[in-house]
N, C-alpha and C. Protein backbone atom coordinates (compact mmCIF):
# COMPACT_ATOMS: atom_id res chain seq x y z
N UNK A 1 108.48 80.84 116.63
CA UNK A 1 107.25 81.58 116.50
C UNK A 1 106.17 80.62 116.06
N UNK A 2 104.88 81.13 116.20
CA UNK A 2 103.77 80.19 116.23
C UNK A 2 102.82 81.09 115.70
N UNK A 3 101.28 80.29 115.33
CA UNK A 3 100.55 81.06 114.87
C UNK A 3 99.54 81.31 116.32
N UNK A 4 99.49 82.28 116.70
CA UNK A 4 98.43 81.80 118.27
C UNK A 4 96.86 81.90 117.56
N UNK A 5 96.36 81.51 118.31
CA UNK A 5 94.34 81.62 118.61
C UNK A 5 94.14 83.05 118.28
N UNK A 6 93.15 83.45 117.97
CA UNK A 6 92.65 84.99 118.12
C UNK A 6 92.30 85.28 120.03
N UNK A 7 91.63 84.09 120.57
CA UNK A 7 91.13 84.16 122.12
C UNK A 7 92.32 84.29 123.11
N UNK A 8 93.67 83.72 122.52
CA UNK A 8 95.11 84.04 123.23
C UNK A 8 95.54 85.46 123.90
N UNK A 9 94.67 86.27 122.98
CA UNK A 9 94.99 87.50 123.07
C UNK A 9 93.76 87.89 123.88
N UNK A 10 94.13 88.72 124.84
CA UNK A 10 92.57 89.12 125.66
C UNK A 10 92.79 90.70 126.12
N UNK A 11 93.41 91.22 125.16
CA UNK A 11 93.53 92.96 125.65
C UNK A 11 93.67 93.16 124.23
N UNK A 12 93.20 94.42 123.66
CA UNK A 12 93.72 95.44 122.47
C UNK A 12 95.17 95.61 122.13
N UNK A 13 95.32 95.53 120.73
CA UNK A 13 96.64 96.16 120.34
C UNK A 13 96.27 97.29 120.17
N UNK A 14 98.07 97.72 119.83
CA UNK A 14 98.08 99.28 119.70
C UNK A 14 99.36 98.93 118.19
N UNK A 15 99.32 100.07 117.49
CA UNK A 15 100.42 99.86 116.34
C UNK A 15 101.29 99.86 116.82
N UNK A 16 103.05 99.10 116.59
CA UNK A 16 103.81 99.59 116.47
C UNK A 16 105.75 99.85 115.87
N UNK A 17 104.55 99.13 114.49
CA UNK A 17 105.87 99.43 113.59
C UNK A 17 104.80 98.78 112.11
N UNK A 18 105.26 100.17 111.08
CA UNK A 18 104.73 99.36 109.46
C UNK A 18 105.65 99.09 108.64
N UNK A 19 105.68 98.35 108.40
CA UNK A 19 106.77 97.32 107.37
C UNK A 19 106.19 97.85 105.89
N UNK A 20 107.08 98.03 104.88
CA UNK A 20 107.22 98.24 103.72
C UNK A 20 107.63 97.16 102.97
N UNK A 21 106.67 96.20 102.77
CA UNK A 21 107.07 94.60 101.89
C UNK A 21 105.76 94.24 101.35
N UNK A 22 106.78 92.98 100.31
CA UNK A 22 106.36 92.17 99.55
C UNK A 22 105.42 91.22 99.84
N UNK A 23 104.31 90.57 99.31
CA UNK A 23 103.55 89.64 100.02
C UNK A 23 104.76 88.09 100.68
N UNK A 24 105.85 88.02 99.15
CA UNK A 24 106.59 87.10 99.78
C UNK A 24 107.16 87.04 100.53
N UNK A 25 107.83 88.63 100.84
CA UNK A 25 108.62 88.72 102.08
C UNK A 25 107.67 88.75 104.13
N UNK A 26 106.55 88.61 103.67
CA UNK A 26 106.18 88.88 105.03
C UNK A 26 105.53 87.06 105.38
N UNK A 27 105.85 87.14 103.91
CA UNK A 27 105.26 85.36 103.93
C UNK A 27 106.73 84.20 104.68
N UNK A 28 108.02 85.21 104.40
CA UNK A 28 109.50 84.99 104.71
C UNK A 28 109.51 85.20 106.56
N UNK A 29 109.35 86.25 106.45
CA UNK A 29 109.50 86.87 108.37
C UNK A 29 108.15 86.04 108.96
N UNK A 30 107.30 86.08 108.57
CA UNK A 30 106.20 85.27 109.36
C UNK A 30 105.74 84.09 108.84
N UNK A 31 106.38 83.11 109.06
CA UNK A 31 106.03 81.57 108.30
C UNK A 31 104.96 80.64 109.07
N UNK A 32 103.82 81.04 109.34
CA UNK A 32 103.11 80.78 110.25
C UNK A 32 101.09 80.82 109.10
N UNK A 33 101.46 81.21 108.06
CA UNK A 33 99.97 80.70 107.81
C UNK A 33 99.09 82.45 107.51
N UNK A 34 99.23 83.73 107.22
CA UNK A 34 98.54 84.71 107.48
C UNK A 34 97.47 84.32 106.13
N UNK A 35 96.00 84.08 106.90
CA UNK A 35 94.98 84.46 106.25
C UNK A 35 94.03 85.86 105.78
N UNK A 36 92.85 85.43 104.85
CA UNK A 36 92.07 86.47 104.50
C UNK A 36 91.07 87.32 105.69
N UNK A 37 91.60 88.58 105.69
CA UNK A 37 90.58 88.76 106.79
C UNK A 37 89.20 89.33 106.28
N UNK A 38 88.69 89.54 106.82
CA UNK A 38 86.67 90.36 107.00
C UNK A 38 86.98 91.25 106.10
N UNK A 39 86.62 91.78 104.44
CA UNK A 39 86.44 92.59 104.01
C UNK A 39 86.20 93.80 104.26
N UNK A 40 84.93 93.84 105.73
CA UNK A 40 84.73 94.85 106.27
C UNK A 40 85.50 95.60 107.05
N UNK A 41 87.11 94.34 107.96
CA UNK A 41 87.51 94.77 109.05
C UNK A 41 88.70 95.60 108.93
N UNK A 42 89.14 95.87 107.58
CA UNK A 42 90.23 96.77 107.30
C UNK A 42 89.98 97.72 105.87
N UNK A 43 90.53 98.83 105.76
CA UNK A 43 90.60 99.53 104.84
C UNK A 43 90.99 99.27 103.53
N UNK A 44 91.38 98.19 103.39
CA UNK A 44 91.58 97.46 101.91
C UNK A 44 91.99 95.67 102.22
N UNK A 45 91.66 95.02 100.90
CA UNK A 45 92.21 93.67 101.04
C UNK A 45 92.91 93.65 102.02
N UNK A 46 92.86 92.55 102.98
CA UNK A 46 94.03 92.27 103.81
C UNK A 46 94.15 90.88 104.28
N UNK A 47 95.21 90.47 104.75
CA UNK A 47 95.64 89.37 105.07
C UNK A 47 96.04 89.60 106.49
N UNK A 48 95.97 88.57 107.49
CA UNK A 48 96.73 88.78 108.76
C UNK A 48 96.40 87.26 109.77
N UNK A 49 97.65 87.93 111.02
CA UNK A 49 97.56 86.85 111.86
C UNK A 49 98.04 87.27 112.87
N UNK A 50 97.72 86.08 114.34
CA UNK A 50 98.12 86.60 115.53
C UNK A 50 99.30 86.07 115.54
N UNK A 51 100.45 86.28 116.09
CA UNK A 51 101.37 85.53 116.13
C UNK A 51 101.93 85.62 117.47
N UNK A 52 102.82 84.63 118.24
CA UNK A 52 102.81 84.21 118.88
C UNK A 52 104.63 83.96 119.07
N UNK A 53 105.93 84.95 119.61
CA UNK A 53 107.24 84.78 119.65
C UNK A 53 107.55 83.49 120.51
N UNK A 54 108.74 83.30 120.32
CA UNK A 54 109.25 81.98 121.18
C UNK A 54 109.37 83.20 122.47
N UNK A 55 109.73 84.29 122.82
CA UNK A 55 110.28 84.99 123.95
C UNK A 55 108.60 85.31 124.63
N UNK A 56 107.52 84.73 124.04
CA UNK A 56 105.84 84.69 124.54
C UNK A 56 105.40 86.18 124.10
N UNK A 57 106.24 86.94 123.63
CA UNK A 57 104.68 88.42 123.23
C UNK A 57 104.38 88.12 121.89
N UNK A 58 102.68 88.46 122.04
CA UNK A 58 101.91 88.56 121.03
C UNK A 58 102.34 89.80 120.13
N UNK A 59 101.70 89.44 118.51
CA UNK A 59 101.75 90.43 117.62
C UNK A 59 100.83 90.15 116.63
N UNK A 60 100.30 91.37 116.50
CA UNK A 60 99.21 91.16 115.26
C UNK A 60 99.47 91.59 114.06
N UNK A 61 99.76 90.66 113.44
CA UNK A 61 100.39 90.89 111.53
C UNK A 61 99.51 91.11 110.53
N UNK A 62 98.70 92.63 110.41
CA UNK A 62 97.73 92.76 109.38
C UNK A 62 98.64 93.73 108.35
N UNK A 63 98.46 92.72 107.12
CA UNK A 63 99.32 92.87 105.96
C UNK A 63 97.95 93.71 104.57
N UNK A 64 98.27 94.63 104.46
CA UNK A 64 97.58 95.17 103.66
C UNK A 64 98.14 94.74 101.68
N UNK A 65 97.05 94.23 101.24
CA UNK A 65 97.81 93.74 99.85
C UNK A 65 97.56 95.08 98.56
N UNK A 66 96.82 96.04 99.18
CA UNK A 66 96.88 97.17 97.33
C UNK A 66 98.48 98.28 98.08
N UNK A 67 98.28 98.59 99.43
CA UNK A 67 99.74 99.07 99.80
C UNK A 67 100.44 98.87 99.69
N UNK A 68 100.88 97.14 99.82
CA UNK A 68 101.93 96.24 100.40
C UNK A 68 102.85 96.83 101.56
N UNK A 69 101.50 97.29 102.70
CA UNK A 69 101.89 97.47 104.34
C UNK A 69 101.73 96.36 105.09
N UNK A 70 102.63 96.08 105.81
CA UNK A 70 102.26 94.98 107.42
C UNK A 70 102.19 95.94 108.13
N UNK A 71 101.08 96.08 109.09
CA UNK A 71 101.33 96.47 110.66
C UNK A 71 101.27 95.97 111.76
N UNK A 72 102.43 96.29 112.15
CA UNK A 72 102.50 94.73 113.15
C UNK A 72 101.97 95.70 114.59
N UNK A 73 101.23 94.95 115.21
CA UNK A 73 100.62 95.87 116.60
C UNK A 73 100.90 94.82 117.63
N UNK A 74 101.20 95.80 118.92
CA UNK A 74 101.42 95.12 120.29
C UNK A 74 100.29 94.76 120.98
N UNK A 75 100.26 94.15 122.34
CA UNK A 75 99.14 94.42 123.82
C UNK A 75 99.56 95.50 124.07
N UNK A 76 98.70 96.34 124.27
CA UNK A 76 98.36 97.53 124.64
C UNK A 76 99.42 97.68 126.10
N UNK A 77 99.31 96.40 126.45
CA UNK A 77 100.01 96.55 128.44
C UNK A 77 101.83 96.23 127.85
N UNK A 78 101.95 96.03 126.50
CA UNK A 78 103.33 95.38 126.24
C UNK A 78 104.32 96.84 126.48
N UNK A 79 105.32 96.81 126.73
CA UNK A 79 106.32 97.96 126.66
C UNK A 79 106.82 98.28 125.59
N UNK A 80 106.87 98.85 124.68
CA UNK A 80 106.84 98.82 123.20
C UNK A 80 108.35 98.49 122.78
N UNK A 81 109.32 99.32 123.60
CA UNK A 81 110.70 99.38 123.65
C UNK A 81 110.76 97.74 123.96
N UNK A 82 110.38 97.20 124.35
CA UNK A 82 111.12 95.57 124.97
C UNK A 82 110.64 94.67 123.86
N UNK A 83 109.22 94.90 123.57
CA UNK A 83 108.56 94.01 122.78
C UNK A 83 109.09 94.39 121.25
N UNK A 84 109.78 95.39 120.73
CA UNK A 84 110.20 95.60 119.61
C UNK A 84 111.41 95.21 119.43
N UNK A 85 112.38 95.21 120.65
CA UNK A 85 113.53 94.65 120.68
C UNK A 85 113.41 92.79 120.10
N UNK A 86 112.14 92.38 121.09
CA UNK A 86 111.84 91.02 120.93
C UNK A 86 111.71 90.42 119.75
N UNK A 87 110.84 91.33 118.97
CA UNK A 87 110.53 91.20 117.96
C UNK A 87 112.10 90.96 116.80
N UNK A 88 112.72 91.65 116.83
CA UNK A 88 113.50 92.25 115.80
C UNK A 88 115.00 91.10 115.96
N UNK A 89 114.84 90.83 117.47
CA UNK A 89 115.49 89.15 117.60
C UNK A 89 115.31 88.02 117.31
N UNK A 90 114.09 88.23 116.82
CA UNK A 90 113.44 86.45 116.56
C UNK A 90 112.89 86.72 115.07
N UNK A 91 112.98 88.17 114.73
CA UNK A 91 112.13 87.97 113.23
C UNK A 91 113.45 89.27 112.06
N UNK A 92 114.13 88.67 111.09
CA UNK A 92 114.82 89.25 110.39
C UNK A 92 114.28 90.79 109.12
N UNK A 93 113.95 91.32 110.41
CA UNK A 93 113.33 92.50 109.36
C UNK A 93 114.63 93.67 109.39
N UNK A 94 114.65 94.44 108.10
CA UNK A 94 115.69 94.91 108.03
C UNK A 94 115.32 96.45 107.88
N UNK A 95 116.17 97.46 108.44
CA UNK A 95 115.95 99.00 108.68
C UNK A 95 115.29 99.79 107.16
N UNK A 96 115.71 98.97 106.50
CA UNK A 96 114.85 99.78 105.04
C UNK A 96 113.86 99.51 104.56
N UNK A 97 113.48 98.30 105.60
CA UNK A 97 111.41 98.12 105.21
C UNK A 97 110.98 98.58 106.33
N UNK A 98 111.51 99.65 107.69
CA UNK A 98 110.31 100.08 109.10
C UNK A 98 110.46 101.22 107.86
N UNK A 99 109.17 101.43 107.73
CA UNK A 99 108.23 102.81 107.40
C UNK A 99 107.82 103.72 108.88
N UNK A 100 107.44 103.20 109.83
CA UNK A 100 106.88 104.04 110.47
C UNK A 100 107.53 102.80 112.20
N UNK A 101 107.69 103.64 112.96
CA UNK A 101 107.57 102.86 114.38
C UNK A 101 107.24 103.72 115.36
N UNK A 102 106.41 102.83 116.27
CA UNK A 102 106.03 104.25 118.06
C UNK A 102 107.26 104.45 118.36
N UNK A 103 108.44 103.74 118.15
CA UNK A 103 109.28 104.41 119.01
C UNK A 103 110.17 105.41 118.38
N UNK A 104 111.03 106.43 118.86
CA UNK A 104 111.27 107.05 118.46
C UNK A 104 113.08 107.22 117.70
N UNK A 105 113.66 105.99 118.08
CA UNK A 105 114.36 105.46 117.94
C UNK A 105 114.22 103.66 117.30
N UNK A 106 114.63 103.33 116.08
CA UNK A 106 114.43 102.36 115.97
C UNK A 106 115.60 101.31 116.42
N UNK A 107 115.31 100.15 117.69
CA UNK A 107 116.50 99.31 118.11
C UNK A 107 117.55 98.91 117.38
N UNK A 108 118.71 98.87 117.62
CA UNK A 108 119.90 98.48 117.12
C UNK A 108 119.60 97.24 116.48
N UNK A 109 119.30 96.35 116.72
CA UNK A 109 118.91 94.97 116.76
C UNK A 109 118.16 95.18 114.76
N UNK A 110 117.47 95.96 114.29
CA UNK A 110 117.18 96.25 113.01
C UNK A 110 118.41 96.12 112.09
N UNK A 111 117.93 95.04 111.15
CA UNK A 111 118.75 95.07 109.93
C UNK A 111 120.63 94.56 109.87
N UNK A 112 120.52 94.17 111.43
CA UNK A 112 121.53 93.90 111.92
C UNK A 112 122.07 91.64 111.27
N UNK A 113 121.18 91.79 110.64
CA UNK A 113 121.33 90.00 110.07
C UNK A 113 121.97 90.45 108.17
């Protein structure tokens, strides 16, 4: 995983999955650098980044710090089912920090490390 450009990305995300963690732990799953964002551009302090899988889908990691929420959001054109699978292969997040996911089923592949 990598940190990508903000310009890498050239379509809208959409949410789809909120993580229930620690600043250290998202600092653990995403070792890539998440900075301060625009005061204005989220509903409280936040931190975030684009990130960039070895399997190539984008994800946008805006980590809320008075919640201690990540929401990680797709491309809008991504298949949510494939790109969450992707996700959950290359990044060790475990079934008792998804708070919330689009899908309606969360992949096997969760919590499975």
């Amino acid at each position: 995983m990598r940190r990508a450009q903000p310009q890498e990305l050239r379509e809208d995300a959409r949410p789809a999955l909120v993580l229930g963690i620690s600043e250290d732990r998202l600092e653990t799953l995403f070792p890539v650098g998440v900075t301060p964002l625009p005061p204005q551009s989220e509903p409280e302090p936040a931190k975030g980044a684009l990130v960039r899988l070895e399997s190539g889908q984008y994800i946008v990691v805006v980590y809320g710090t008075v919640t201690r929420r990540a929401t990680l959001s797709l491309p809008v054109s991504a298949n949510v089912h494939d790109a969450i699978e992707a996700l959950l292969r290359e990044v060790p997040i475990e079934t008792r920090e998804i708070l919330w996911t689009a899908e309606a089923d969360v992949p096997r592949h969760a919590g499975a490390r």
